[in-house]
Each structure stands twice: as C-alpha cells, then as structure tokens.
PDB file of N, CA and C in Angstrom:
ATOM      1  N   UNK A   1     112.521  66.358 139.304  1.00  0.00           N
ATOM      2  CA  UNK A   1     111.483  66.614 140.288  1.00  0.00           C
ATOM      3  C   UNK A   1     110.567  67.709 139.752  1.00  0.00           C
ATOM      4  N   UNK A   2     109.488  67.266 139.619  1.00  0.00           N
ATOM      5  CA  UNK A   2     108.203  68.692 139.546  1.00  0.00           C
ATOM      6  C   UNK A   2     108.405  69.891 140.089  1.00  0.00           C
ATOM      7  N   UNK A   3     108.051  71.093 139.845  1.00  0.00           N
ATOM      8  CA  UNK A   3     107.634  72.027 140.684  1.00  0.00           C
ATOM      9  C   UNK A   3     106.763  72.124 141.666  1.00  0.00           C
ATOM     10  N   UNK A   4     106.314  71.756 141.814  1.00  0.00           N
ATOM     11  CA  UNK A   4     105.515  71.710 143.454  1.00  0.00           C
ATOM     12  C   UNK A   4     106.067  71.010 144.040  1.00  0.00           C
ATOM     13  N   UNK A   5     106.640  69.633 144.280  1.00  0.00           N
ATOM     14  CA  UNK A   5     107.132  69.331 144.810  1.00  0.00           C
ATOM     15  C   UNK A   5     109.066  70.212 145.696  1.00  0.00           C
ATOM     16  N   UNK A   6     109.341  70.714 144.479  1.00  0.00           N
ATOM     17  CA  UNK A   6     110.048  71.795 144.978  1.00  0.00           C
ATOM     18  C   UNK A   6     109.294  72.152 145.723  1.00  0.00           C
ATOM     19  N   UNK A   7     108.461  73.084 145.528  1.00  0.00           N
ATOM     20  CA  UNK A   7     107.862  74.503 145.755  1.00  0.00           C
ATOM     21  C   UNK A   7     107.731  74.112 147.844  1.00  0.00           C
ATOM     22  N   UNK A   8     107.265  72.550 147.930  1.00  0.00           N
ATOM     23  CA  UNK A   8     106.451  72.037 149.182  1.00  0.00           C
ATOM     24  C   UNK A   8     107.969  71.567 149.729  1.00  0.00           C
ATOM     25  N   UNK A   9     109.179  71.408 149.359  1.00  0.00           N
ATOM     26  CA  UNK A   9     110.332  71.277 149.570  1.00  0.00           C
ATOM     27  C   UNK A   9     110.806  72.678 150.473  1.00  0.00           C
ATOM     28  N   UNK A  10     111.157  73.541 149.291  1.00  0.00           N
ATOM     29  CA  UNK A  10     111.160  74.871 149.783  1.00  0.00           C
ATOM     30  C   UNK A  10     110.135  75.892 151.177  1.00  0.00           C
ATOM     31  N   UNK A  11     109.428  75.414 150.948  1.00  0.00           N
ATOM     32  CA  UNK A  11     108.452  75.980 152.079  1.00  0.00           C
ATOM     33  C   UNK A  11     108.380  75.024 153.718  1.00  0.00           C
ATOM     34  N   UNK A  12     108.698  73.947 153.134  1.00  0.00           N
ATOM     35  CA  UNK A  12     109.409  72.879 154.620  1.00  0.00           C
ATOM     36  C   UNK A  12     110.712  73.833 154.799  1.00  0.00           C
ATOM     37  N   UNK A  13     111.417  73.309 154.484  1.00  0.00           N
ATOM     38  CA  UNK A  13     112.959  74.191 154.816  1.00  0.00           C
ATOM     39  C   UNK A  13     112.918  75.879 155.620  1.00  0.00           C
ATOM     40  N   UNK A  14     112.018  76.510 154.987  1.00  0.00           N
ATOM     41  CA  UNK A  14     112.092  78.114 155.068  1.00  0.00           C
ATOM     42  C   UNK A  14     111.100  77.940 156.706  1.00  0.00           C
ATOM     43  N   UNK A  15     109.868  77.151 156.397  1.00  0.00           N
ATOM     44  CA  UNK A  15     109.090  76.584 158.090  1.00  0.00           C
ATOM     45  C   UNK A  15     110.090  76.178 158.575  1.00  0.00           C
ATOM     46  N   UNK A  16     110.964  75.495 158.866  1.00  0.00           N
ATOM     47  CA  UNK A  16     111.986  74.845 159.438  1.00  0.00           C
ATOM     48  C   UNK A  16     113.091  75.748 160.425  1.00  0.00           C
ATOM     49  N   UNK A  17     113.340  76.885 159.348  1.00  0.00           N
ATOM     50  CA  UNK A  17     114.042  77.807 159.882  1.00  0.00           C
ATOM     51  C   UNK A  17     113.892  79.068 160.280  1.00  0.00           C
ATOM     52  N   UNK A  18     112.412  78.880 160.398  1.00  0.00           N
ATOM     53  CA  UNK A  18     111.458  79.891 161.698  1.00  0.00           C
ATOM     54  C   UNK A  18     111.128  81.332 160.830  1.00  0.00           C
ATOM     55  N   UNK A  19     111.242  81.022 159.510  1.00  0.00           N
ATOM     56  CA  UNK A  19     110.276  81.988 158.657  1.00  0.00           C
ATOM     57  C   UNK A  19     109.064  82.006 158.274  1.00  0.00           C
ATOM     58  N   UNK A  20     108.186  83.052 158.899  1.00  0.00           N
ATOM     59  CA  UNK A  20     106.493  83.135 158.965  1.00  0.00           C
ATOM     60  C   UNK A  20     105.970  82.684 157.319  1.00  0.00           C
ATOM     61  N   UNK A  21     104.679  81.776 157.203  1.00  0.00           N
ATOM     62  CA  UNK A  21     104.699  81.729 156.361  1.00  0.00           C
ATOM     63  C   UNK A  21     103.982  82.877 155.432  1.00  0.00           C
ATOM     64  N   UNK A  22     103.532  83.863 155.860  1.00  0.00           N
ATOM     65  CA  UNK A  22     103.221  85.055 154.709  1.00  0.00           C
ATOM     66  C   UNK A  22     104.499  85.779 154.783  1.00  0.00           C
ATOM     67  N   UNK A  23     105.822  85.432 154.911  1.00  0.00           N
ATOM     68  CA  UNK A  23     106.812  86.078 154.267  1.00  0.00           C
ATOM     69  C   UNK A  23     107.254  84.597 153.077  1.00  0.00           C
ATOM     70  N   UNK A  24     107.221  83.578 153.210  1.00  0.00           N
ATOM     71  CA  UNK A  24     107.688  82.647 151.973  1.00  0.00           C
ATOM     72  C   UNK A  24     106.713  82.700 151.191  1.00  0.00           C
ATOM     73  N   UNK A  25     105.450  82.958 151.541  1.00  0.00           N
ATOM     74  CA  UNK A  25     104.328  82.381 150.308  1.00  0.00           C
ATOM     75  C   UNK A  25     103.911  83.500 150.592  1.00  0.00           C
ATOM     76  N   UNK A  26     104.008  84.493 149.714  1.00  0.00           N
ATOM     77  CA  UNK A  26     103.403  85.929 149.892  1.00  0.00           C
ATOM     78  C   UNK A  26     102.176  85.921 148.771  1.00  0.00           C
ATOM     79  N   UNK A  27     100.954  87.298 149.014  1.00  0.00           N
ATOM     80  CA  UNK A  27     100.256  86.582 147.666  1.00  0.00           C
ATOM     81  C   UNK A  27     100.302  86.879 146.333  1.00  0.00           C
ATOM     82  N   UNK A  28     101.573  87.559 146.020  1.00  0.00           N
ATOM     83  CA  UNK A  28     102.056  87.723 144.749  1.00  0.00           C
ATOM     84  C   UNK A  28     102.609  85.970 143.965  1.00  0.00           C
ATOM     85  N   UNK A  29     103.356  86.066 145.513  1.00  0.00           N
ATOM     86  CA  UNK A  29     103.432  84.237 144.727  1.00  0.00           C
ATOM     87  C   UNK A  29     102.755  83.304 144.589  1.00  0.00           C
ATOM     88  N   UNK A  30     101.508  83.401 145.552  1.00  0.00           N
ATOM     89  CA  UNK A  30     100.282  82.583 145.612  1.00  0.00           C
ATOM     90  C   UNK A  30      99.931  82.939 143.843  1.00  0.00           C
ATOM     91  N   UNK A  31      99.656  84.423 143.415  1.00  0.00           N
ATOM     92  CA  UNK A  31      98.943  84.402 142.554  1.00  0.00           C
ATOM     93  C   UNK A  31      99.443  84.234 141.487  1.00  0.00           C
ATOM     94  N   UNK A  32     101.064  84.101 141.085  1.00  0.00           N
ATOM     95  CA  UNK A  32     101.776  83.714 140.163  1.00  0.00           C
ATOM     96  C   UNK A  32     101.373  82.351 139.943  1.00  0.00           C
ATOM     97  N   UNK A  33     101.311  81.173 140.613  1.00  0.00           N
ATOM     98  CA  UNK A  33     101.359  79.921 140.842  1.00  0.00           C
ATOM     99  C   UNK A  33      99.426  79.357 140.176  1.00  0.00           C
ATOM    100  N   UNK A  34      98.710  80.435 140.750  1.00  0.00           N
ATOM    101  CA  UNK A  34      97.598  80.079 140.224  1.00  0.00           C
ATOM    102  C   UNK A  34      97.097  80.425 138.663  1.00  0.00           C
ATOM    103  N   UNK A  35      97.980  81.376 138.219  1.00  0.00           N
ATOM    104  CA  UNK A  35      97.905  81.635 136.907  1.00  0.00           C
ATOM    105  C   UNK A  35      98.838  80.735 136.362  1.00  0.00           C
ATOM    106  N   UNK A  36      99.250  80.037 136.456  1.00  0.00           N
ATOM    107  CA  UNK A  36      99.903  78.974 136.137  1.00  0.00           C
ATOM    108  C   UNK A  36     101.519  79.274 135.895  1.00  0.00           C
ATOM    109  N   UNK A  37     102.289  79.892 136.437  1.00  0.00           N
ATOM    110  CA  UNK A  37     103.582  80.531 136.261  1.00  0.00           C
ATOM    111  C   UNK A  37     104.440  79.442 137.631  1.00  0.00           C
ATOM    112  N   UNK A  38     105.475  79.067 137.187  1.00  0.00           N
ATOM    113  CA  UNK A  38     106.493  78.235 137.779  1.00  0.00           C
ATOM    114  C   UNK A  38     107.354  79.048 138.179  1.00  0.00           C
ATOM    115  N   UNK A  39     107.161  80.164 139.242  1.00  0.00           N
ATOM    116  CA  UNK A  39     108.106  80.615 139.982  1.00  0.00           C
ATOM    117  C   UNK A  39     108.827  80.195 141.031  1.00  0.00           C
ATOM    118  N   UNK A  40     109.866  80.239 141.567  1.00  0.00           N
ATOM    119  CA  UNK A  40     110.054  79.586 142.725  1.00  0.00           C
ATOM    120  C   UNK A  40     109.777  80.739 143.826  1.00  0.00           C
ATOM    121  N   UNK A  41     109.820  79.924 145.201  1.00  0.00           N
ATOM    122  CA  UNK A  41     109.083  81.089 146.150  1.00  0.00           C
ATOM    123  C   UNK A  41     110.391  82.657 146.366  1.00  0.00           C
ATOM    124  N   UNK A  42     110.013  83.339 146.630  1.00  0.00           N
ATOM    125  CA  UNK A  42     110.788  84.875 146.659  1.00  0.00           C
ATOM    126  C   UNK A  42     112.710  84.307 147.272  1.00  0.00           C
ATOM    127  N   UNK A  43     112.256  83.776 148.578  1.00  0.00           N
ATOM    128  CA  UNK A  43     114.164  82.996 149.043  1.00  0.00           C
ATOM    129  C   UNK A  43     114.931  82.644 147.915  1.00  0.00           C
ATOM    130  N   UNK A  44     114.077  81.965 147.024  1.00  0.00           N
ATOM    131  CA  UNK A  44     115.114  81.220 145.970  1.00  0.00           C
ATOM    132  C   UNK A  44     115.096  82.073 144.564  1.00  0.00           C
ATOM    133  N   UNK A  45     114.673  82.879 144.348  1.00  0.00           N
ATOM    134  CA  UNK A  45     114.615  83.806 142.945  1.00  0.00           C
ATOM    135  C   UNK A  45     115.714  84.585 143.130  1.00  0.00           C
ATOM    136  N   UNK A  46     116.390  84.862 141.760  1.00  0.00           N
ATOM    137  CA  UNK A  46     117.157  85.859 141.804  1.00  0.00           C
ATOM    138  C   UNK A  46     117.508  87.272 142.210  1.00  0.00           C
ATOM    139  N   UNK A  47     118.206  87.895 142.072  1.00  0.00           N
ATOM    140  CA  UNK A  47     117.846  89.422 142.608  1.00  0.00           C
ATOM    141  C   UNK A  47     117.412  90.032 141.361  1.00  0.00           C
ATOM    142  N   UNK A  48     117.362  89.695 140.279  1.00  0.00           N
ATOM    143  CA  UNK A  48     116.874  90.468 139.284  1.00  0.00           C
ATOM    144  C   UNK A  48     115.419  89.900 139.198  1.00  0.00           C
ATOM    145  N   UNK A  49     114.967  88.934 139.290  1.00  0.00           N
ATOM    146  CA  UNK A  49     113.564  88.661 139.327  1.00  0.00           C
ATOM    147  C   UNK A  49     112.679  88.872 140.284  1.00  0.00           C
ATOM    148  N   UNK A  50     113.140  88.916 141.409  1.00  0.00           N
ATOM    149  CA  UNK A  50     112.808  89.813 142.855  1.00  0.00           C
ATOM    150  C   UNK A  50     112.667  91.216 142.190  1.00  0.00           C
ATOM    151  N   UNK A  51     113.721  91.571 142.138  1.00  0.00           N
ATOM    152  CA  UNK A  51     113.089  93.949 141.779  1.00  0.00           C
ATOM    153  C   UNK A  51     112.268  93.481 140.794  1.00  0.00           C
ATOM    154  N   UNK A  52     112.614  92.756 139.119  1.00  0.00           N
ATOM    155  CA  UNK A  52     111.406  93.111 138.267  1.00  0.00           C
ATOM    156  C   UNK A  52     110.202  92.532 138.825  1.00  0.00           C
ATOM    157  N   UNK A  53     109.698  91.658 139.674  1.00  0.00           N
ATOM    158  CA  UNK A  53     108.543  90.738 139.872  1.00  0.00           C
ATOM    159  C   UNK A  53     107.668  91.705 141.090  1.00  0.00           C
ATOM    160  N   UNK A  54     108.746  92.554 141.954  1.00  0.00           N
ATOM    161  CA  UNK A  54     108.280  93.283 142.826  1.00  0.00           C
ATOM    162  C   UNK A  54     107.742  94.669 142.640  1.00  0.00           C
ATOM    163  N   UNK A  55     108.544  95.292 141.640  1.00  0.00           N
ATOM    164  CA  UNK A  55     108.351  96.753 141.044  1.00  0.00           C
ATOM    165  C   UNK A  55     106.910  96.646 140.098  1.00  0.00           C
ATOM    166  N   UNK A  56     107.049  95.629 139.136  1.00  0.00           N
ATOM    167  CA  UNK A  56     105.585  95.294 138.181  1.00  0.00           C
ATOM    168  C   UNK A  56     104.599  95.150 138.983  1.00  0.00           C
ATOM    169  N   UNK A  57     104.862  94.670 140.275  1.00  0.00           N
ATOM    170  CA  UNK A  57     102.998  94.146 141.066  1.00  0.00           C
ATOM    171  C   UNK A  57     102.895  95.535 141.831  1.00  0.00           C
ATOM    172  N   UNK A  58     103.648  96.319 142.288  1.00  0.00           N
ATOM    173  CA  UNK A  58     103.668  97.265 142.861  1.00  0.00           C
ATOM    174  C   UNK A  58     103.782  99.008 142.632  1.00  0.00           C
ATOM    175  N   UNK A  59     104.516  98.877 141.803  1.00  0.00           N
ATOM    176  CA  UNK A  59     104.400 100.235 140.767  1.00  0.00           C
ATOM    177  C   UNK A  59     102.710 100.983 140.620  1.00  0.00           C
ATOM    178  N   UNK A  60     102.077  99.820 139.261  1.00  0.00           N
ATOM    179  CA  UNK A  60     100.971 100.226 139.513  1.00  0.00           C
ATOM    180  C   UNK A  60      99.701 100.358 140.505  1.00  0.00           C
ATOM    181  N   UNK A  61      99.610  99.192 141.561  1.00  0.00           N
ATOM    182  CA  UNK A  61      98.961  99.316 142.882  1.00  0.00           C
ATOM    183  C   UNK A  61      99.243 100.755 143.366  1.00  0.00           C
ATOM    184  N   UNK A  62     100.312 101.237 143.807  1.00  0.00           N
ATOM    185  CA  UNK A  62     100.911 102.151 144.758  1.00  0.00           C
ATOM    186  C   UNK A  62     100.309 103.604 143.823  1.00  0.00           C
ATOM    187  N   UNK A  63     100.511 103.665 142.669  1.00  0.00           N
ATOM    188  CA  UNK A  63     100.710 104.792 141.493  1.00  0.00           C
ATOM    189  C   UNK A  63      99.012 105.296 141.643  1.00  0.00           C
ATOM    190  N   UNK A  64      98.345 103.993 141.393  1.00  0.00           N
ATOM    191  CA  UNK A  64      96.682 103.825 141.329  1.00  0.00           C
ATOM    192  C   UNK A  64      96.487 104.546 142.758  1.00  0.00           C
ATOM    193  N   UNK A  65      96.242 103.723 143.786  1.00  0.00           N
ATOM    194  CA  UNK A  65      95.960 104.515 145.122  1.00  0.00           C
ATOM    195  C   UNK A  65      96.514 106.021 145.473  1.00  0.00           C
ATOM    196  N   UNK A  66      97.848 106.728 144.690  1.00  0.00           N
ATOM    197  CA  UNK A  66      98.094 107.723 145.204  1.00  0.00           C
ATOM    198  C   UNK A  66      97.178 108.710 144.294  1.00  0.00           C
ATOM    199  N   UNK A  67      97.069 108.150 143.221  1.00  0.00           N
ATOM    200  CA  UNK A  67      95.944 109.351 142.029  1.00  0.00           C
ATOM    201  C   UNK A  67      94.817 109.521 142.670  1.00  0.00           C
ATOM    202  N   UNK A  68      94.372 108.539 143.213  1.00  0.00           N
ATOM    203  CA  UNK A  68      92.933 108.537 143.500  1.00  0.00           C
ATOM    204  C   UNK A  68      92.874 109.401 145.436  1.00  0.00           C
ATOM    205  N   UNK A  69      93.898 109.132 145.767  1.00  0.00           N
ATOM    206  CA  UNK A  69      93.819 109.692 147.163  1.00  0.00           C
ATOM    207  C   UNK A  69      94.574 111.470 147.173  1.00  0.00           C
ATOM    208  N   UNK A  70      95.433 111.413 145.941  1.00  0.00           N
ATOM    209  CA  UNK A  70      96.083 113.190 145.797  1.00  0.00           C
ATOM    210  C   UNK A  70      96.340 113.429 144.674  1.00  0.00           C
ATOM    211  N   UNK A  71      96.943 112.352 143.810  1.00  0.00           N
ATOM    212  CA  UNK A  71      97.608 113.659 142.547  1.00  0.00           C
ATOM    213  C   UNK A  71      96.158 114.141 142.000  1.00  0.00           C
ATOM    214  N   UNK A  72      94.993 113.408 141.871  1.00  0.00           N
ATOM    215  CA  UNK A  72      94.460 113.840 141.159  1.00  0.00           C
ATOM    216  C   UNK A  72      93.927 115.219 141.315  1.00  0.00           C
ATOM    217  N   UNK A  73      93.329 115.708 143.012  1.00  0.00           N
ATOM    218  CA  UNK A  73      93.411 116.957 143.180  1.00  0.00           C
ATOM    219  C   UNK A  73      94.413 117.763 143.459  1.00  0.00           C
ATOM    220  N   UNK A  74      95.195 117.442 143.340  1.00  0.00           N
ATOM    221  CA  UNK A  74      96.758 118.036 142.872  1.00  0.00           C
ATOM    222  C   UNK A  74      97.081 118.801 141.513  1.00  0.00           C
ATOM    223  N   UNK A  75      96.078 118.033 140.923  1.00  0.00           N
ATOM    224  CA  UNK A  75      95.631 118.327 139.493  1.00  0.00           C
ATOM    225  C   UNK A  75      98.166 117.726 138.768  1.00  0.00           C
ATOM    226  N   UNK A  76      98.180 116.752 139.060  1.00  0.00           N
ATOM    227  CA  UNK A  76      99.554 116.401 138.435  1.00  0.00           C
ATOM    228  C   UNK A  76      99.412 115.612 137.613  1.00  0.00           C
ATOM    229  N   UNK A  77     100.402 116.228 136.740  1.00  0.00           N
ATOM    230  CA  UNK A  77     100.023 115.254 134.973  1.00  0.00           C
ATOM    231  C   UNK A  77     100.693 114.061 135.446  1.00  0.00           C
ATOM    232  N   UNK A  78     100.151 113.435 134.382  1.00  0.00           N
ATOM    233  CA  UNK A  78      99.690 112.118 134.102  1.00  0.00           C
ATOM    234  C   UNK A  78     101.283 111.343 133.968  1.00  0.00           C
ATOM    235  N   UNK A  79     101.794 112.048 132.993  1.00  0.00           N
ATOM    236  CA  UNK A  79     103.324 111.472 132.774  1.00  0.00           C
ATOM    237  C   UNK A  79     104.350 111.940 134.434  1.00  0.00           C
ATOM    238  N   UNK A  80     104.036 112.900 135.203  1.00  0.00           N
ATOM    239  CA  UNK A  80     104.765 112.839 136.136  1.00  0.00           C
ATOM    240  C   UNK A  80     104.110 111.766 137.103  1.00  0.00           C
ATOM    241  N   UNK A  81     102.915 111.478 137.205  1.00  0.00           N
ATOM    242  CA  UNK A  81     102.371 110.565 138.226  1.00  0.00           C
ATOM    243  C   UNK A  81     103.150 109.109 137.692  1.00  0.00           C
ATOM    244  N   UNK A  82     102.808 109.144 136.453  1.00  0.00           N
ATOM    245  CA  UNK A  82     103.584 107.537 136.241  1.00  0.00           C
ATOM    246  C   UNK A  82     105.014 107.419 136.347  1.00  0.00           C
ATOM    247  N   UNK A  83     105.674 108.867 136.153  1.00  0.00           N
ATOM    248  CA  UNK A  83     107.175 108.401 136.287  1.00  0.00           C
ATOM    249  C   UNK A  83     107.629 108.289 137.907  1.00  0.00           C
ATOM    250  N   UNK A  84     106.898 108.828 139.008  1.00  0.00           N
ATOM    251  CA  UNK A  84     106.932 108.868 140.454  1.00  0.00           C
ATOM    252  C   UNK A  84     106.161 107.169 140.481  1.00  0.00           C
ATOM    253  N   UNK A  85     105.328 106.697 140.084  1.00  0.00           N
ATOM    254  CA  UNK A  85     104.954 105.204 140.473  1.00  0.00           C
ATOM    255  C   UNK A  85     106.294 104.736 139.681  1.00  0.00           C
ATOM    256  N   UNK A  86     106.397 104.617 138.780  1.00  0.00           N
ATOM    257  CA  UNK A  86     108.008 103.446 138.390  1.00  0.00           C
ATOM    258  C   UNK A  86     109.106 104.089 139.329  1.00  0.00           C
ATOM    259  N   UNK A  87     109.164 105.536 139.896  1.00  0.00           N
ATOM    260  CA  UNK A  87     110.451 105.695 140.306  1.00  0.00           C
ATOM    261  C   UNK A  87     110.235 104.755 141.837  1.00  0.00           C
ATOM    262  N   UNK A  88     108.876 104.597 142.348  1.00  0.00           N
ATOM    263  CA  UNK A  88     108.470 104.301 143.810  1.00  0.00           C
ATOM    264  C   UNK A  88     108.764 102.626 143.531  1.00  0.00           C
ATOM    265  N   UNK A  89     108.539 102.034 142.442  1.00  0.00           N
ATOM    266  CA  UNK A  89     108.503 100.969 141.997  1.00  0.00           C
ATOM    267  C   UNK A  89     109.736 100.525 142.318  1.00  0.00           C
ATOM    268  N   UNK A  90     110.410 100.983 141.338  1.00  0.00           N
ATOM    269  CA  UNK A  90     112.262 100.761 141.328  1.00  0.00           C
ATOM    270  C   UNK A  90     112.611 100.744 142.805  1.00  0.00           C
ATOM    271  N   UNK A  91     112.536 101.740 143.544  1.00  0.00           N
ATOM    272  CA  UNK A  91     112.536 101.450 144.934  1.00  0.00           C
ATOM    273  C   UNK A  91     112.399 100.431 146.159  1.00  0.00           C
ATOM    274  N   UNK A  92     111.002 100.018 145.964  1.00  0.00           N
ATOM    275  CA  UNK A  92     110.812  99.284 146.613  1.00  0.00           C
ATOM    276  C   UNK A  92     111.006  97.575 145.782  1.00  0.00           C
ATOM    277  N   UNK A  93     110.881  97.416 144.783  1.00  0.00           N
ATOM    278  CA  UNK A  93     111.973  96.461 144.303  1.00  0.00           C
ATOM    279  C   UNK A  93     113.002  95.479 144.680  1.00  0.00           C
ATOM    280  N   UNK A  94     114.076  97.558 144.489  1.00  0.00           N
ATOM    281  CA  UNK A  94     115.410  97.080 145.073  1.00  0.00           C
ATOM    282  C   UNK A  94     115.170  96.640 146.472  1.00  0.00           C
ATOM    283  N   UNK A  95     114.683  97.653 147.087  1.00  0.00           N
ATOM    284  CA  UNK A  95     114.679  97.327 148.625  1.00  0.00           C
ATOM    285  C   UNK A  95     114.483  95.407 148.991  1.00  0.00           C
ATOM    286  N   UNK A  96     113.001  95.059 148.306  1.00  0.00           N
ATOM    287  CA  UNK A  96     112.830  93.680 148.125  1.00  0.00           C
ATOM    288  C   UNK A  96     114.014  93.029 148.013  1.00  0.00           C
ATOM    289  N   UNK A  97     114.274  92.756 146.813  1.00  0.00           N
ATOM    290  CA  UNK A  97     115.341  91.704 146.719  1.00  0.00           C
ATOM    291  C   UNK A  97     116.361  91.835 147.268  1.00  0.00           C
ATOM    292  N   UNK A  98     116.843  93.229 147.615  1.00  0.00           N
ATOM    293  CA  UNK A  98     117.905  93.544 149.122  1.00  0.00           C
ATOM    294  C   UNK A  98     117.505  92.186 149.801  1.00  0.00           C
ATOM    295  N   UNK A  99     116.587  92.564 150.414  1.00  0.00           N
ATOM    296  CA  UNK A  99     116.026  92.051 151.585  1.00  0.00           C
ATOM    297  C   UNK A  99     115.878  90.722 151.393  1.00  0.00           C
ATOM    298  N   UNK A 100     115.799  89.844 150.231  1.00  0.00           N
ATOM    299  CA  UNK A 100     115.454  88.182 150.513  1.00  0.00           C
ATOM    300  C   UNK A 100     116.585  87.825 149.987  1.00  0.00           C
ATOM    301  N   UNK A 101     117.758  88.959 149.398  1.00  0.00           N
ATOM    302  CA  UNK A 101     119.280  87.968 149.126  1.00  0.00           C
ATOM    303  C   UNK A 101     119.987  88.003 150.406  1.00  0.00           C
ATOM    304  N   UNK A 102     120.105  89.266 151.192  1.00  0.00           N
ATOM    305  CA  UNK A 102     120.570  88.824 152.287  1.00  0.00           C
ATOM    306  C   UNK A 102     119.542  87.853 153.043  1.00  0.00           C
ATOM    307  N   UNK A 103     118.298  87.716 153.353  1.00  0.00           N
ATOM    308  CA  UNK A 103     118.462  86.269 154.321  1.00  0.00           C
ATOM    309  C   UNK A 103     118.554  85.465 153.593  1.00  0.00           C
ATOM    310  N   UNK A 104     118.562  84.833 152.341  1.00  0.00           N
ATOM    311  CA  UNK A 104     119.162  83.767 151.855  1.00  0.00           C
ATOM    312  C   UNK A 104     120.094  83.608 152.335  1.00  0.00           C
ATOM    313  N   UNK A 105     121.119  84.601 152.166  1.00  0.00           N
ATOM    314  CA  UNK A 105     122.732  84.286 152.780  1.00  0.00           C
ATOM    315  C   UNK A 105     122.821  83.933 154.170  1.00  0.00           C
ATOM    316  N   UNK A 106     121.643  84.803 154.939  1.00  0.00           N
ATOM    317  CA  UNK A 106     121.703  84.584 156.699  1.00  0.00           C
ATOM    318  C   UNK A 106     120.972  83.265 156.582  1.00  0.00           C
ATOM    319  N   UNK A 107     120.140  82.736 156.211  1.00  0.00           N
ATOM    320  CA  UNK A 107     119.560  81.008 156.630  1.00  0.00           C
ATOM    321  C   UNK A 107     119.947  79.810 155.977  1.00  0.00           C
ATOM    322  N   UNK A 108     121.242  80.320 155.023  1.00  0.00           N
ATOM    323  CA  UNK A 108     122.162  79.444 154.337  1.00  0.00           C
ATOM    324  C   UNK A 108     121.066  78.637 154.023  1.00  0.00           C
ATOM    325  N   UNK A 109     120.271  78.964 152.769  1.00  0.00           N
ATOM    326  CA  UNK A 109     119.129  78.212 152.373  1.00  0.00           C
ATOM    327  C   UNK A 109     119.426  77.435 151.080  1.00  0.00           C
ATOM    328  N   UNK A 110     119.030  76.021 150.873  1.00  0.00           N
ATOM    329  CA  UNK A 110     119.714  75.564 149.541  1.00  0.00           C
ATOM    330  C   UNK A 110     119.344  76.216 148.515  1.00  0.00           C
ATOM    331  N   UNK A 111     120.304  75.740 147.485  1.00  0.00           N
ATOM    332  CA  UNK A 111     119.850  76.326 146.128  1.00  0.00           C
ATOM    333  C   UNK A 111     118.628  75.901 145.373  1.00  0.00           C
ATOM    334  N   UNK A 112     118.245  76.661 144.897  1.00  0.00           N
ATOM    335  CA  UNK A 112     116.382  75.812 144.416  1.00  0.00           C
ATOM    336  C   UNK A 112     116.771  74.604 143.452  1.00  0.00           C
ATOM    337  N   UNK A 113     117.726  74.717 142.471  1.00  0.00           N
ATOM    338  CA  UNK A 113     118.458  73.566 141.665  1.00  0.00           C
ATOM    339  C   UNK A 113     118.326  72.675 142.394  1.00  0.00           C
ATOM    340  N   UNK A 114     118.342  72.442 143.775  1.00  0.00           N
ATOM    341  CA  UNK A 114     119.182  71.404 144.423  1.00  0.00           C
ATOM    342  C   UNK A 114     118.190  70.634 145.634  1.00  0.00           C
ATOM    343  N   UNK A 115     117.042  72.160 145.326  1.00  0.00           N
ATOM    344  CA  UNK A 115     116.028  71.174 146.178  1.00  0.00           C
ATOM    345  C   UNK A 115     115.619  69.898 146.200  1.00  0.00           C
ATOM    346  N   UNK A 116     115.292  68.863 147.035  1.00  0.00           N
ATOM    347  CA  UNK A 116     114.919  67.700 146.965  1.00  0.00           C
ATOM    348  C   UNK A 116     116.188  66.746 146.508  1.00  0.00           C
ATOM    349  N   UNK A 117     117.109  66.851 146.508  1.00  0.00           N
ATOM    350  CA  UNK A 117     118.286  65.964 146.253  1.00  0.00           C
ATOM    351  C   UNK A 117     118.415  65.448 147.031  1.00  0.00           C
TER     352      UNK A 117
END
C-alpha cells in the first residue's frame, strides 16, 4: 500500500476516535509531507522520532523568538542562548512523544505496518 493511502487510513481511524484534526495532522506534518518526506502522522511514529522531529522544529523557533524578545538585551552570549534553546528543545520533545505514546496506548490505535490490512 502507498503512503497516502496509509496516511488517509490513519487519519480516518484517529477522526474515528474523536481526535481533533490539528492534533493528527499538525503543521509540522503537513510540512514534512509537502517537502516530500514519508512520515507517518505523530500517533504512529516512534518515541524517538517524535523528541528528534519535535526538538529540531522547535528548538530553533523558540531559541529565535526568545533572542529577539530578551536575551538579546540581556546582552547573553550566544553559546548560552543556544544551549538553553536545545536544553528547551529536549524538553519539549520529550514532553511530545510522552504525550502521543501514551494515547497511542489509550486509543489502542493500529500499528502503521498494519494500516489498511
């Protein structure tokens, strides 16, 4: 089976079981999908591809907006601002994929392997 067809598999199922759809199709995954990357939606990814996929889009967003709104008149170097965005990164990450392995487990959602069988 294709990936999209997964992908339109997966997003029936997750609609099905009364999850909004800007929590399954968020637009990190929208924009993975349009750059042409075969991810599956956030429910079905691992927990290690959840923190790295979440910390990389977010690290620098979060790091960027805080320079420009304080460290910079804070006057804080450069290497502590970036190690506080990866440490904020790592954080919210973990927190992420916390968060979509347990409801995987709570909406007993199939395995993406197995979608469309």
């Amino acid at each position: 089976m294709d990936y999209e067809k997964k992908v339109e598999f997966a997003h029936k199922e997750l609609n099905d079981k009364g999850v909004g759809k800007s929590n399954y199709n968020p637009p990190i995954a929208r924009l993975l999908r349009k750059l042409g990357l075969c991810f599956p939606p956030p429910y079905y990814r691992s927990f290690f591809t959840n923190f790295a996929l979440n910390m990389i889009f977010f690290a620098p967003v979060w790091g960027v907006i805080q320079w420009y709104l304080t460290w910079s008149e804070l006057d804080k170097p450069i290497l502590e601002a970036v190690f506080a965005s990866l440490l904020t990164g790592a954080l919210f990450g973990l927190a992420m994929a916390f968060f979509y392995a347990i409801r995987r487990k709570q909406l007993k959602l199939t395995a993406w392997r197995s979608l469309g069988e």
